[in-house]
C-alpha atoms as a PDB file:
ATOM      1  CA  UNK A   1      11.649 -39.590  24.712  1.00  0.00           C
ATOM      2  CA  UNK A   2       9.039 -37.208  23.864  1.00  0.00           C
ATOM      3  CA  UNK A   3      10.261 -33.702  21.830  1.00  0.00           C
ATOM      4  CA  UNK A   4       8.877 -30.939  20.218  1.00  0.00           C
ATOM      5  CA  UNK A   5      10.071 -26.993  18.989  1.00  0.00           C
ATOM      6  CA  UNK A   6       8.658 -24.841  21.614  1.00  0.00           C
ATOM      7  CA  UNK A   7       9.808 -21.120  19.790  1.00  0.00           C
ATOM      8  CA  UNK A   8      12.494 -19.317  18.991  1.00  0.00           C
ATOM      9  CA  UNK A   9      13.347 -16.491  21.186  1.00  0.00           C
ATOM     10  CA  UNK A  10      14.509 -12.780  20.037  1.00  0.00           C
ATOM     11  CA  UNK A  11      16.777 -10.581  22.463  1.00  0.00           C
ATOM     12  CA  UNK A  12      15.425  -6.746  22.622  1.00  0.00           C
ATOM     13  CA  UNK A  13      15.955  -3.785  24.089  1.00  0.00           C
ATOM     14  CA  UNK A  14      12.083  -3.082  24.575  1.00  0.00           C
ATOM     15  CA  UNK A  15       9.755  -5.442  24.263  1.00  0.00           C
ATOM     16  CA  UNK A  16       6.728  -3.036  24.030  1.00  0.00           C
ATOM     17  CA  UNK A  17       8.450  -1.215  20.847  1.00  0.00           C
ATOM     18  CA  UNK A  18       9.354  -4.446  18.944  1.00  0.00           C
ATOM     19  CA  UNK A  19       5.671  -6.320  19.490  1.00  0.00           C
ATOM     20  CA  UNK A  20       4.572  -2.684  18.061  1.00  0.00           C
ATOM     21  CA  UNK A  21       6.476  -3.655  15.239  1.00  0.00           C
ATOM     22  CA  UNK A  22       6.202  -6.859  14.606  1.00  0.00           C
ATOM     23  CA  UNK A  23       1.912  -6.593  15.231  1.00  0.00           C
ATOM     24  CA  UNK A  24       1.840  -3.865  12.827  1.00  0.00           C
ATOM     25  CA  UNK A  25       3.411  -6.224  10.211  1.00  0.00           C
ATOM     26  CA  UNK A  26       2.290 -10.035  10.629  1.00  0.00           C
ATOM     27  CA  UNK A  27      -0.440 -11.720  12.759  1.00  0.00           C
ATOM     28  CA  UNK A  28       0.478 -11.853  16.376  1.00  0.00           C
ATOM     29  CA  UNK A  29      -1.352 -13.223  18.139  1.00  0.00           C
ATOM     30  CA  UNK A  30      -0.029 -12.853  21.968  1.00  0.00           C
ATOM     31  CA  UNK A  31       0.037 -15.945  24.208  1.00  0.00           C
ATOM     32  CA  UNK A  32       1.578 -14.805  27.564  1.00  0.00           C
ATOM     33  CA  UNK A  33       1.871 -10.898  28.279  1.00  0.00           C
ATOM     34  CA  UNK A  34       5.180 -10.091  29.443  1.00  0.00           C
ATOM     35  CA  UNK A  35       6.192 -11.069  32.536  1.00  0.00           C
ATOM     36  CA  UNK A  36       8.948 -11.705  35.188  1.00  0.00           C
ATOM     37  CA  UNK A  37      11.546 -14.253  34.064  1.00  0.00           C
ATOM     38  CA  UNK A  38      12.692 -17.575  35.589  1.00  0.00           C
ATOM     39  CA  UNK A  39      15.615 -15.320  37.066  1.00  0.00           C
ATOM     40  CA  UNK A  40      15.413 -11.814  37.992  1.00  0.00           C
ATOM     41  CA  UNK A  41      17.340 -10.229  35.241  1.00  0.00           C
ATOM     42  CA  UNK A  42      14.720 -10.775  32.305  1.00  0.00           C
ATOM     43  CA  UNK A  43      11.455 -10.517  31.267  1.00  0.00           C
ATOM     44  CA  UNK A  44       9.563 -11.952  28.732  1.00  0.00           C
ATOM     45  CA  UNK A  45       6.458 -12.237  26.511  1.00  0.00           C
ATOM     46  CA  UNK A  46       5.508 -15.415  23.854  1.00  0.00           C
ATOM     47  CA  UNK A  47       3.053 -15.062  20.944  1.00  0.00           C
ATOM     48  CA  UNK A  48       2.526 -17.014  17.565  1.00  0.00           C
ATOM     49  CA  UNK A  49       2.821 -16.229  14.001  1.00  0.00           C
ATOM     50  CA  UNK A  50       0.648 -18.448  12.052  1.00  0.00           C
ATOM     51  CA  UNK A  51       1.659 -21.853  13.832  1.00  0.00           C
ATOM     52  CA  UNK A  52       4.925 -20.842  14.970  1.00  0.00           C
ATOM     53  CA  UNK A  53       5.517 -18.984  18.717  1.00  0.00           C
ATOM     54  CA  UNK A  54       7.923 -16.870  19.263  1.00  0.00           C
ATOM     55  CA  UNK A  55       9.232 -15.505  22.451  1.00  0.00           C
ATOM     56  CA  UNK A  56      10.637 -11.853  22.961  1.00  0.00           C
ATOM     57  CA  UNK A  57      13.050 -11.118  25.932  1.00  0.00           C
ATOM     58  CA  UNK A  58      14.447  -7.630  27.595  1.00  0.00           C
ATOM     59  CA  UNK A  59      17.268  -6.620  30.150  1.00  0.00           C
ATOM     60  CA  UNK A  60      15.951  -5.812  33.602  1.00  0.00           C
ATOM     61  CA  UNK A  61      18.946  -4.646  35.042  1.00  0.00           C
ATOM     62  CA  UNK A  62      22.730  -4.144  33.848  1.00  0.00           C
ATOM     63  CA  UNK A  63      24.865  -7.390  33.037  1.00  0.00           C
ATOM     64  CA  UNK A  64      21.949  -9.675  32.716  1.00  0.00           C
ATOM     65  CA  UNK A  65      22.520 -11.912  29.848  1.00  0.00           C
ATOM     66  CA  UNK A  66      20.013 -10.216  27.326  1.00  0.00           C
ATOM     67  CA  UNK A  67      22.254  -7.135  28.111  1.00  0.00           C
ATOM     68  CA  UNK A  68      25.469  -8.979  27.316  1.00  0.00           C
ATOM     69  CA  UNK A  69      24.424 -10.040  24.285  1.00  0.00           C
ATOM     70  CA  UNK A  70      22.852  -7.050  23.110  1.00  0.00           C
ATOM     71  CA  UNK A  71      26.377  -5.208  23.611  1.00  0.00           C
ATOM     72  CA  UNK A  72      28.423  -8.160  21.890  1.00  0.00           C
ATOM     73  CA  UNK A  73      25.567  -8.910  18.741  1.00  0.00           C
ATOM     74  CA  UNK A  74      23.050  -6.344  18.984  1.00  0.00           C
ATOM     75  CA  UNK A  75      19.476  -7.161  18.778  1.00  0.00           C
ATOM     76  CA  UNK A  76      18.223 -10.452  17.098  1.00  0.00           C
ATOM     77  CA  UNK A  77      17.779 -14.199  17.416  1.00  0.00           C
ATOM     78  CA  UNK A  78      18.945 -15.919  20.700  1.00  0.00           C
ATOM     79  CA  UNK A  79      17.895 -19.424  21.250  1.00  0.00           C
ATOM     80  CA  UNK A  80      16.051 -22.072  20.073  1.00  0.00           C
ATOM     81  CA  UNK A  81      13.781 -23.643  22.559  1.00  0.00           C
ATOM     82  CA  UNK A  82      12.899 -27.179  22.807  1.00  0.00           C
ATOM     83  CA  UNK A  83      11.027 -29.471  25.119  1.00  0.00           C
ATOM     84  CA  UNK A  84      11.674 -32.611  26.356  1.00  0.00           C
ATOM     85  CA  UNK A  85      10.245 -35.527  28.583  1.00  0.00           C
ATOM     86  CA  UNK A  86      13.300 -36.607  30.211  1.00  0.00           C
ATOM     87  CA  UNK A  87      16.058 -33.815  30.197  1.00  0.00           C
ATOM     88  CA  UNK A  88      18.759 -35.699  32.363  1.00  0.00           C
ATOM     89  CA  UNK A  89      19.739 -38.652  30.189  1.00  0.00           C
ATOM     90  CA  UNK A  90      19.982 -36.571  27.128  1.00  0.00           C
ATOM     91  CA  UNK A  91      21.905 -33.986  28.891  1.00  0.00           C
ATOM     92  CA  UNK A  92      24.264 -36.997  30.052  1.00  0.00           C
ATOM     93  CA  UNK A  93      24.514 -38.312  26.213  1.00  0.00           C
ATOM     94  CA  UNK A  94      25.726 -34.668  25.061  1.00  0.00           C
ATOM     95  CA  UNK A  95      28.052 -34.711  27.455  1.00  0.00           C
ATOM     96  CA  UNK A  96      29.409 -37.666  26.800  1.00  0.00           C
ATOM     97  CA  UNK A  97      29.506 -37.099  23.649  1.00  0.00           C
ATOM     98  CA  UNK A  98      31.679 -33.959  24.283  1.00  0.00           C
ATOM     99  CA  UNK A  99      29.233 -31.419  23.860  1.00  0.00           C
ATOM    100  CA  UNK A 100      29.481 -28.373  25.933  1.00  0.00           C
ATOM    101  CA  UNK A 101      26.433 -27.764  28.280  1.00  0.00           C
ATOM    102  CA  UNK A 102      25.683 -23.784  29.900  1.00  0.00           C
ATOM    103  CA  UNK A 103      23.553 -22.347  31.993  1.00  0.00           C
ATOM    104  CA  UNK A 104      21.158 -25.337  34.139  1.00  0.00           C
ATOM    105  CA  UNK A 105      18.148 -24.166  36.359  1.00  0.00           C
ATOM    106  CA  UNK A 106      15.463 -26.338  37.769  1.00  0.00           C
ATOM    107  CA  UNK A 107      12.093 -24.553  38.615  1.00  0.00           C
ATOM    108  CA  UNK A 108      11.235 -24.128  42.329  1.00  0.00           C
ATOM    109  CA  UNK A 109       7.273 -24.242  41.459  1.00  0.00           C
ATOM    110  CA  UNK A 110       7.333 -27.236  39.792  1.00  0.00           C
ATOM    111  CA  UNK A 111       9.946 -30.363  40.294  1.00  0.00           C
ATOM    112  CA  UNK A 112       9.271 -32.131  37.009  1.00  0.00           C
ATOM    113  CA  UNK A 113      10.075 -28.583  35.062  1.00  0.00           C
ATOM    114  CA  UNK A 114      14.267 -27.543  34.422  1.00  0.00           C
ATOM    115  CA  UNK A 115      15.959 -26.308  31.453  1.00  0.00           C
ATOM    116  CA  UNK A 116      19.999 -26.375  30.497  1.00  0.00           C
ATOM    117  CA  UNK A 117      21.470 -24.449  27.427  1.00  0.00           C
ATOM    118  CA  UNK A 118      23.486 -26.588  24.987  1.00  0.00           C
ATOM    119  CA  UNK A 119      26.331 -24.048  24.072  1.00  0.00           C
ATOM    120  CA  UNK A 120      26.486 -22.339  20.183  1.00  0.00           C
ATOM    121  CA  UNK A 121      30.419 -23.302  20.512  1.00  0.00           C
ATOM    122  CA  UNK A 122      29.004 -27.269  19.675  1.00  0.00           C
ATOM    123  CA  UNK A 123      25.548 -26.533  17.709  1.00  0.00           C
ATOM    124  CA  UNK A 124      26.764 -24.633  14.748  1.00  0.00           C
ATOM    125  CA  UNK A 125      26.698 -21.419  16.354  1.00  0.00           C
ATOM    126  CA  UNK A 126      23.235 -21.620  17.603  1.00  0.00           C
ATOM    127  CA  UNK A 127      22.069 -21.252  21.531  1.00  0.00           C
ATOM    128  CA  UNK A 128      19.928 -24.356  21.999  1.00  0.00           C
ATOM    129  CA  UNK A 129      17.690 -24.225  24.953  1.00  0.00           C
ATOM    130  CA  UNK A 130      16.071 -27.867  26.370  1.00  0.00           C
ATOM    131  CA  UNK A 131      12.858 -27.593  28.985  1.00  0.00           C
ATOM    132  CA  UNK A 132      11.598 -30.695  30.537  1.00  0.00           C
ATOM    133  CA  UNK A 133       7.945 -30.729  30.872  1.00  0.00           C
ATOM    134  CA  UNK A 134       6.025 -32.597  32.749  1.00  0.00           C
ATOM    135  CA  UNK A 135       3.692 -33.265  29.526  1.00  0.00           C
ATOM    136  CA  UNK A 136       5.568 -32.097  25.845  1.00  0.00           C
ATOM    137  CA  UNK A 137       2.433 -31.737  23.936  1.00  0.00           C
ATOM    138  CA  UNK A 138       1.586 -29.469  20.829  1.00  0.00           C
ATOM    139  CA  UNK A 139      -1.000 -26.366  21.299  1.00  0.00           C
ATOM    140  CA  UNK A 140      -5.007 -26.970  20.063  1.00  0.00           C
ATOM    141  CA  UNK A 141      -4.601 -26.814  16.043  1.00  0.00           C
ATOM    142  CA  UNK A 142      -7.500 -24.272  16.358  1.00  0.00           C
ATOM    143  CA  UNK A 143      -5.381 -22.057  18.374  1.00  0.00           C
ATOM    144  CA  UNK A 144      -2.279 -22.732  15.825  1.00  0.00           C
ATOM    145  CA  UNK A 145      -3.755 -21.902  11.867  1.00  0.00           C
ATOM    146  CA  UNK A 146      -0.614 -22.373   9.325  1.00  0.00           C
ATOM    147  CA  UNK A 147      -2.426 -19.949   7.176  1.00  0.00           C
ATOM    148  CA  UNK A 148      -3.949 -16.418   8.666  1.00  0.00           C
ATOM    149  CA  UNK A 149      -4.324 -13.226   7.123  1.00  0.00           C
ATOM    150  CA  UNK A 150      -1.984 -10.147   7.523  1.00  0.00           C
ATOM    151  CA  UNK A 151      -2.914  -6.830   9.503  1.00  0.00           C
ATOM    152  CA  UNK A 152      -4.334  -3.907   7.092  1.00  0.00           C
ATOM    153  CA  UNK A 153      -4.196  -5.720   4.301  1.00  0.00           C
ATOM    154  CA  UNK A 154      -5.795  -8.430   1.794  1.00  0.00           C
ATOM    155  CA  UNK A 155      -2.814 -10.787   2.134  1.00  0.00           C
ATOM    156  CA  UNK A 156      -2.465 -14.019   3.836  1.00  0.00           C
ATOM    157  CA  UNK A 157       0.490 -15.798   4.828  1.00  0.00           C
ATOM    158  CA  UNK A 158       2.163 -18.422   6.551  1.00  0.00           C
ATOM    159  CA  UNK A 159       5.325 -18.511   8.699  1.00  0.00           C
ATOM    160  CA  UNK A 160       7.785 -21.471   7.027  1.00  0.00           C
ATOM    161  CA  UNK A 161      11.411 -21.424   8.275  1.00  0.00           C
ATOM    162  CA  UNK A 162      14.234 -20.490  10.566  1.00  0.00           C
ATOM    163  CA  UNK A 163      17.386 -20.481   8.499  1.00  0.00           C
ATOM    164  CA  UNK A 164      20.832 -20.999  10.252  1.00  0.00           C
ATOM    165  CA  UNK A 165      24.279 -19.922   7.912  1.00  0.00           C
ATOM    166  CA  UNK A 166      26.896 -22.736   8.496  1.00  0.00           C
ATOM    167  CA  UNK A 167      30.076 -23.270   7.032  1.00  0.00           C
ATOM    168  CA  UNK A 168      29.065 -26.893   6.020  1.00  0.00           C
ATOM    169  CA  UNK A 169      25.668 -28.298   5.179  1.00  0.00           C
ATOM    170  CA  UNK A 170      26.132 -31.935   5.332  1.00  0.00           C
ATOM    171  CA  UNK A 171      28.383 -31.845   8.491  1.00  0.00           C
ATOM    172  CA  UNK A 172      25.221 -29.576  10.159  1.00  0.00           C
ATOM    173  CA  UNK A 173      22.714 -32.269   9.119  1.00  0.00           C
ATOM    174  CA  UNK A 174      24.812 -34.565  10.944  1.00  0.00           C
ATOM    175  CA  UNK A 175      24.245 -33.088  14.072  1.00  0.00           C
ATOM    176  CA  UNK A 176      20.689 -32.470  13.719  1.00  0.00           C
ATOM    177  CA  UNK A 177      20.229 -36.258  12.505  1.00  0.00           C
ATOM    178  CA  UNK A 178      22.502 -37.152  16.452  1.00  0.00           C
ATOM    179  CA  UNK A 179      20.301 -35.464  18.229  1.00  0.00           C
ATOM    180  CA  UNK A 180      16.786 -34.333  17.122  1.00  0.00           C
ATOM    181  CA  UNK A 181      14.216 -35.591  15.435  1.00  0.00           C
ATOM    182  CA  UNK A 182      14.779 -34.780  11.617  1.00  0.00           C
ATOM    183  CA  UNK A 183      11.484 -35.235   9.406  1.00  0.00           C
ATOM    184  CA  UNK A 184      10.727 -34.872   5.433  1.00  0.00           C
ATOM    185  CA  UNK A 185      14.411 -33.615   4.401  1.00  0.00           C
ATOM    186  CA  UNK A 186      14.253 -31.903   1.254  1.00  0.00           C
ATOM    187  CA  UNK A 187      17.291 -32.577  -1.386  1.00  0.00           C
ATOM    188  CA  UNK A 188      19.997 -30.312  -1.129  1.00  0.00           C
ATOM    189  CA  UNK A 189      20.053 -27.465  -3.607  1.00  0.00           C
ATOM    190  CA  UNK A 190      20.967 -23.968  -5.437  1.00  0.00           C
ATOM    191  CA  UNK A 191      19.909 -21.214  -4.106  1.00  0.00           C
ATOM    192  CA  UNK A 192      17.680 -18.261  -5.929  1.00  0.00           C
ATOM    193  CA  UNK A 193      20.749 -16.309  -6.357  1.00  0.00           C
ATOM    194  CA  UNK A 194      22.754 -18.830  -7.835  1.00  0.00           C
ATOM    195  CA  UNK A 195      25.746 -18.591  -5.177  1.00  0.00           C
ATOM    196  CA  UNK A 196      24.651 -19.998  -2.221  1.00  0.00           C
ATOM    197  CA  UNK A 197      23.270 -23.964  -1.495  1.00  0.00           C
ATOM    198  CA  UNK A 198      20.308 -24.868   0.981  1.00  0.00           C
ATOM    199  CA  UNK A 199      18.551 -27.286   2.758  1.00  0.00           C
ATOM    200  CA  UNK A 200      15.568 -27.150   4.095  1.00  0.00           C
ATOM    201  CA  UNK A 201      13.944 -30.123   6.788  1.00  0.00           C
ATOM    202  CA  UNK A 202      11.653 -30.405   9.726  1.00  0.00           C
ATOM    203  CA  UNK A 203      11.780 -30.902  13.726  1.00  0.00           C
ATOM    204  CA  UNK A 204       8.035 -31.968  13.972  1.00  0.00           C
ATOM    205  CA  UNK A 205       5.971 -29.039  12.330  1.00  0.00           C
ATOM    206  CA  UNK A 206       8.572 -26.440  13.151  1.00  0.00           C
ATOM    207  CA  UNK A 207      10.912 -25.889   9.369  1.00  0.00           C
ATOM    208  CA  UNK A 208      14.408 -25.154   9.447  1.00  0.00           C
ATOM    209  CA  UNK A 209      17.135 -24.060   6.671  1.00  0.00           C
ATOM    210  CA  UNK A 210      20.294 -24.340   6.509  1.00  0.00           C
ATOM    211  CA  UNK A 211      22.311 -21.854   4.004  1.00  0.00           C
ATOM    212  CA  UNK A 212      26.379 -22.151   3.219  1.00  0.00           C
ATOM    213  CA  UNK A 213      28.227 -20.527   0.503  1.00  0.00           C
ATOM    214  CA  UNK A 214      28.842 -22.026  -2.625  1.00  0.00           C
ATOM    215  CA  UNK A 215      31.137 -19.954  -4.293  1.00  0.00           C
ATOM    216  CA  UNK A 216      32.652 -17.541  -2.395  1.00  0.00           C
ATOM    217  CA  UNK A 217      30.892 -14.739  -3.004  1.00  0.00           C
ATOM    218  CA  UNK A 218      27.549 -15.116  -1.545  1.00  0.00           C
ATOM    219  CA  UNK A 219      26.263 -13.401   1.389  1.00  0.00           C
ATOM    220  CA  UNK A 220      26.815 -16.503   3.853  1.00  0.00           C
ATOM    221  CA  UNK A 221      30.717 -15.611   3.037  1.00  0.00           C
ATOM    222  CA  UNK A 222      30.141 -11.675   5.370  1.00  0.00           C
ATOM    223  CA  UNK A 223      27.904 -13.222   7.376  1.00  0.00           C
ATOM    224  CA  UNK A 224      30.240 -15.912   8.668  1.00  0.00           C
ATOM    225  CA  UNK A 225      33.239 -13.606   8.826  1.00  0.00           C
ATOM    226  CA  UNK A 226      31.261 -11.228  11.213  1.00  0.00           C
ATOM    227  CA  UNK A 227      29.219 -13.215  13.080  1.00  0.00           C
ATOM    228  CA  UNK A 228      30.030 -16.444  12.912  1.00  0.00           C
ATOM    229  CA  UNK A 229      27.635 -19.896  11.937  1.00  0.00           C
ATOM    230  CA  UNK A 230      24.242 -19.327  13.494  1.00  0.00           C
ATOM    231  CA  UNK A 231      20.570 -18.056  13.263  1.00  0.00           C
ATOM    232  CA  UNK A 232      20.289 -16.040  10.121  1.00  0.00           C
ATOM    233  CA  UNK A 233      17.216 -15.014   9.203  1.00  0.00           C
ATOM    234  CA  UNK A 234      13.144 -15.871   9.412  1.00  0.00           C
ATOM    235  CA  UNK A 235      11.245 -15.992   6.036  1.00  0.00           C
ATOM    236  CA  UNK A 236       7.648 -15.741   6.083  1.00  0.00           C
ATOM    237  CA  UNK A 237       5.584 -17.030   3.080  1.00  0.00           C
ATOM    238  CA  UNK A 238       2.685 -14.630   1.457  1.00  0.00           C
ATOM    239  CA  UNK A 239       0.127 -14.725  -1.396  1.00  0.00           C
ATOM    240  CA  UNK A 240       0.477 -10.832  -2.475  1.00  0.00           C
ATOM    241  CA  UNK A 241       3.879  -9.875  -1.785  1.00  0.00           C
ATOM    242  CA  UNK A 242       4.016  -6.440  -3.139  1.00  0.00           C
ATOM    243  CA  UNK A 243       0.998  -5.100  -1.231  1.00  0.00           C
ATOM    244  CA  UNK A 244       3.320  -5.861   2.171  1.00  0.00           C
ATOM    245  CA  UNK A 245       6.335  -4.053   0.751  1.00  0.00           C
ATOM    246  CA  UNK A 246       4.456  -1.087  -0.238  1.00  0.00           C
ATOM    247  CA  UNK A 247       3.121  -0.719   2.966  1.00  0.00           C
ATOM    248  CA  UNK A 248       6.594  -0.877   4.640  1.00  0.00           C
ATOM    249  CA  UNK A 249       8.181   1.229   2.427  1.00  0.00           C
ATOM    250  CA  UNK A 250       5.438   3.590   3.380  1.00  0.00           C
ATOM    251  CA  UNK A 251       6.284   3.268   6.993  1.00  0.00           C
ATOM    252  CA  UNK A 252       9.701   4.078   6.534  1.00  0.00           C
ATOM    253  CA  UNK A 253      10.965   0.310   6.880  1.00  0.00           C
ATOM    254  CA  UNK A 254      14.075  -0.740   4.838  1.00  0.00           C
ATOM    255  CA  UNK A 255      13.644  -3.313   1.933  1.00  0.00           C
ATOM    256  CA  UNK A 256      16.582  -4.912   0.889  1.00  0.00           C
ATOM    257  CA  UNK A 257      17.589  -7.785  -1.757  1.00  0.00           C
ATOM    258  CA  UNK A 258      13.721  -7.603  -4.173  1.00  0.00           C
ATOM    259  CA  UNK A 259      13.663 -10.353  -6.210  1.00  0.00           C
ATOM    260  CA  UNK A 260      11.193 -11.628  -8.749  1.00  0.00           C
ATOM    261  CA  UNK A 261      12.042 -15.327  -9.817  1.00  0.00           C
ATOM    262  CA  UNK A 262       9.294 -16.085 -12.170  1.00  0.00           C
ATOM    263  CA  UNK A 263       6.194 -17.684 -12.296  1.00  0.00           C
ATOM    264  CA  UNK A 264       4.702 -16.253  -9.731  1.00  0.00           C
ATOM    265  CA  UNK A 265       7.872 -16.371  -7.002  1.00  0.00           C
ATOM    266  CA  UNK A 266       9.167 -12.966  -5.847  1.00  0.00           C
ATOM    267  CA  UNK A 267      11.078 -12.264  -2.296  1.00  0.00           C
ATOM    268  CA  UNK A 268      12.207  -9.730  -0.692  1.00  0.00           C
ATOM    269  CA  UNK A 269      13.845  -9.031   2.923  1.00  0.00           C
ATOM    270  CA  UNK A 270      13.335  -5.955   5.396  1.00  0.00           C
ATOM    271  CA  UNK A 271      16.944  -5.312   6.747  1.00  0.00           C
ATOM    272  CA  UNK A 272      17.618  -6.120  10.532  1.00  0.00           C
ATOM    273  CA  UNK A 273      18.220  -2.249  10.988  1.00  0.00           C
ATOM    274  CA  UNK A 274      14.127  -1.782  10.910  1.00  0.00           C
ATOM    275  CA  UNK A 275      13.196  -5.395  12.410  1.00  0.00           C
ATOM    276  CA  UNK A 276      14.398  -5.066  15.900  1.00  0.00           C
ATOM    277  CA  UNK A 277      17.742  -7.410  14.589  1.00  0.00           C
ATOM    278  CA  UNK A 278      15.672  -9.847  12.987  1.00  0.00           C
ATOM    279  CA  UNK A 279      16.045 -10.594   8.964  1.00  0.00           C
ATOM    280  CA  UNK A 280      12.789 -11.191   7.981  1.00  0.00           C
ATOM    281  CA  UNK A 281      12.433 -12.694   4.578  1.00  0.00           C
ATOM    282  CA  UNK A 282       9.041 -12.394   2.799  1.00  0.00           C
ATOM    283  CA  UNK A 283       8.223 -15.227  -0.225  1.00  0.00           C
ATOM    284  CA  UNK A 284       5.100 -14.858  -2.778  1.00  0.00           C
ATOM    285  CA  UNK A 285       4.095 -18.211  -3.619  1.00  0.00           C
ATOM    286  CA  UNK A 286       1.577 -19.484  -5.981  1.00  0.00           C
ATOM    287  CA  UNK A 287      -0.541 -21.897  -3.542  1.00  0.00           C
ATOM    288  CA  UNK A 288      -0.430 -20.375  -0.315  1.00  0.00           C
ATOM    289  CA  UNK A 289      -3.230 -23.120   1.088  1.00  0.00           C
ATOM    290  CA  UNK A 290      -0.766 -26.043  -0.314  1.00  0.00           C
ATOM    291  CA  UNK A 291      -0.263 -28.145   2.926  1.00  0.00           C
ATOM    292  CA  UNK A 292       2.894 -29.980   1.765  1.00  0.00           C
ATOM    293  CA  UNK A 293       5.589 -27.544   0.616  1.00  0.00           C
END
C-alpha cells in the first residue's frame, strides 16, 4: 500500500487574517484558494512552506466541528493528513486492532476518493486523518524547494518538523513503527534545555518530533496537564535568526523562550497568542543547504 504526509491542518477563526500572518512571516506559497469544504460547515485553503503544505480551515456556521474545537482548544493544530491507496483494509486492521475510528465520508465526485479520522483517544492525542486517492503521489520537486528565502528579508529557511508532546517516547514510536512508514530514526536524546528528551524521525520527506519530560519540570509536564499528549508545536529552520525576531518584535509579535546554544545554534519561539494557536519554533543553523540533517 502506497502512503505519503499530505499536510497538517490548522483550525482558525479567519482564514484571511491568519494567511495575513503567516505570509507576512515565512514563504507561502498558496496552492488552493479557499474554498467550500467536503461538508457544508467548513472551508478551507492549502499552501506550502518550503516543501511542507499546510492546510487552514474556518467555521461556516455554528456547531460545525472547527467551531467545537475552537471553543474546547482554541485556535491551533487539528489533524494530520495522510493519503493512502487502499483505505478499507487498513481501516479494518485498526479496528481490529482496537483502534477507535471517527468521522468516515466517501466523495460523491469521485468513487475511488474517501477519508475516515483515526481518533486522538488511540494516536497519542493526535487527530489523524487518512484520504484514499486514486493515485498517492508526491508534488513536482520544482514546485516543493526544501530551502526558499523569507519575505522582507535576507534570510532563508527551511520548514523541518511537527513535534507531538507524549507522555512516553518509546511507547509513541511503537505506534508509529504499527502503522506508518517510519524512515531514518534519529537516536533518542536530551533536549537543549536539559529537562526534556526527543526524538526526531521521518514519514517519507515529512519530519516529526516527539518531546516527553524528563524530569519533571520541563514544559511537556503543563503542557500535558492542560491539554493533554498531542501536536505541540512547528519549528522552522533559518540561516539568520535574529534578523526574523527583530522584525517580529517590531510588529508587535510575542517572542518567547530565546536561546543561544553555541556555535552558531540559537532558537527562539513566537507564543501561540500572536500565531493564530500555532507554536512556531524558529532554529539558526550553521548549513542551512545541508540535505541530510
Amino acid at each position: 500500500m502506497d502512503l505519503r504526509v499530505d499536510h497538517f491542518s490548522i483550525a482558525v477563526r479567519s482564514i484571511d487574517r491568519t494567511l495575513d500572518f503567516l505570509s507576512r512571516y515565512l514563504p507561502v506559497r498558496v496552492n488552493n484558494p479557499t474554498r467550500p469544504g467536503y461538508t457544508d460547515d467548513f472551508r478551507w485553503c492549502d499552501f506550502y512552506v518550503g516543501h511542507v503544505k499546510l492546510e487552514l480551515i474556518e467555521s461556516t456556521r455554528p456547531d460545525s466541528f472547527v467551531d467545537r474545537f475552537l471553543e474546547k482548544r482554541g485556535e491551533g493544530i487539528h489533524h494530520l493528513s495522510i493519503e493512502v491507496s487502499e483505505l478499507d483494509p487498513m481501516l479494518e486492521r485498526m479496528e481490529q486492532a482496537g483502534l477507535r475510528i471517527v468521522d468516515r465520508f466517501r466523495s460523491t465526485r469521485d468513487p475511488n476518493e474517501h477519508t475516515a479520522f483515526l481518533s486522538p483517544r488511540s494516536a497519542h492525542g493526535m487527530l489523524v486523518q487518512f484520504w484514499q486517492v486514486a493515485k498517492v503521489e508526491a508534488p513536482p520537486a520544482e514546485l516543493t524547494p526544501r530551502v526558499t528565502r523569507m519575505p522582507g528579508l535576507d534570510v532563508r529557511m527551511r520548514f523541518d518538523h511537527l513535534s507531538v508532546a507524549v507522555r512516553d517516547i518509546d511507547v509513541t514510536m511503537d505506534f508509529f513503527r504499527q502503522w506508518l512508514p517510519v524512515e531514518r530514526e534519529q537516536p533518542r536524546h536530551r533536549g537543549f534545555a536539559g529537562d526534556f528528551d526527543l526524538k526526531q524521525f521521518d514519514i517519507g520527506p515529512f519530519r516529526m518530533e516527539l518531546v516527553a519530560d524528563a524530569n519533571g519540570r520541563s514544559f511537556v509536564v503543563p503542557f500535558l496537564g492542560k491539554r493533554g499528549e498531542g501536536f505541540h508545536h512547528v519549528s522552522i529552520d533559518v540561516d539568520a535568526l535574529d534578523p526574523v525576531v527583530e522584525r517580529m518584535r517590531a510588529d508587535g509579535v510575542r517572542i518567547v523562550d530565546e536561546a543561544d546554544i553555541g556555535g552558531g545554534y540559537k532558537t527562539a519561539f513566537v507564543s501561540p497568542r500572536s500565531a493564530h494557536g500555532v507554536l512556531i519554533q524558529f532554529w539558526q543553523i550553521p548549513d542551512i543547504e545541508a540535505h541530510d540533517w
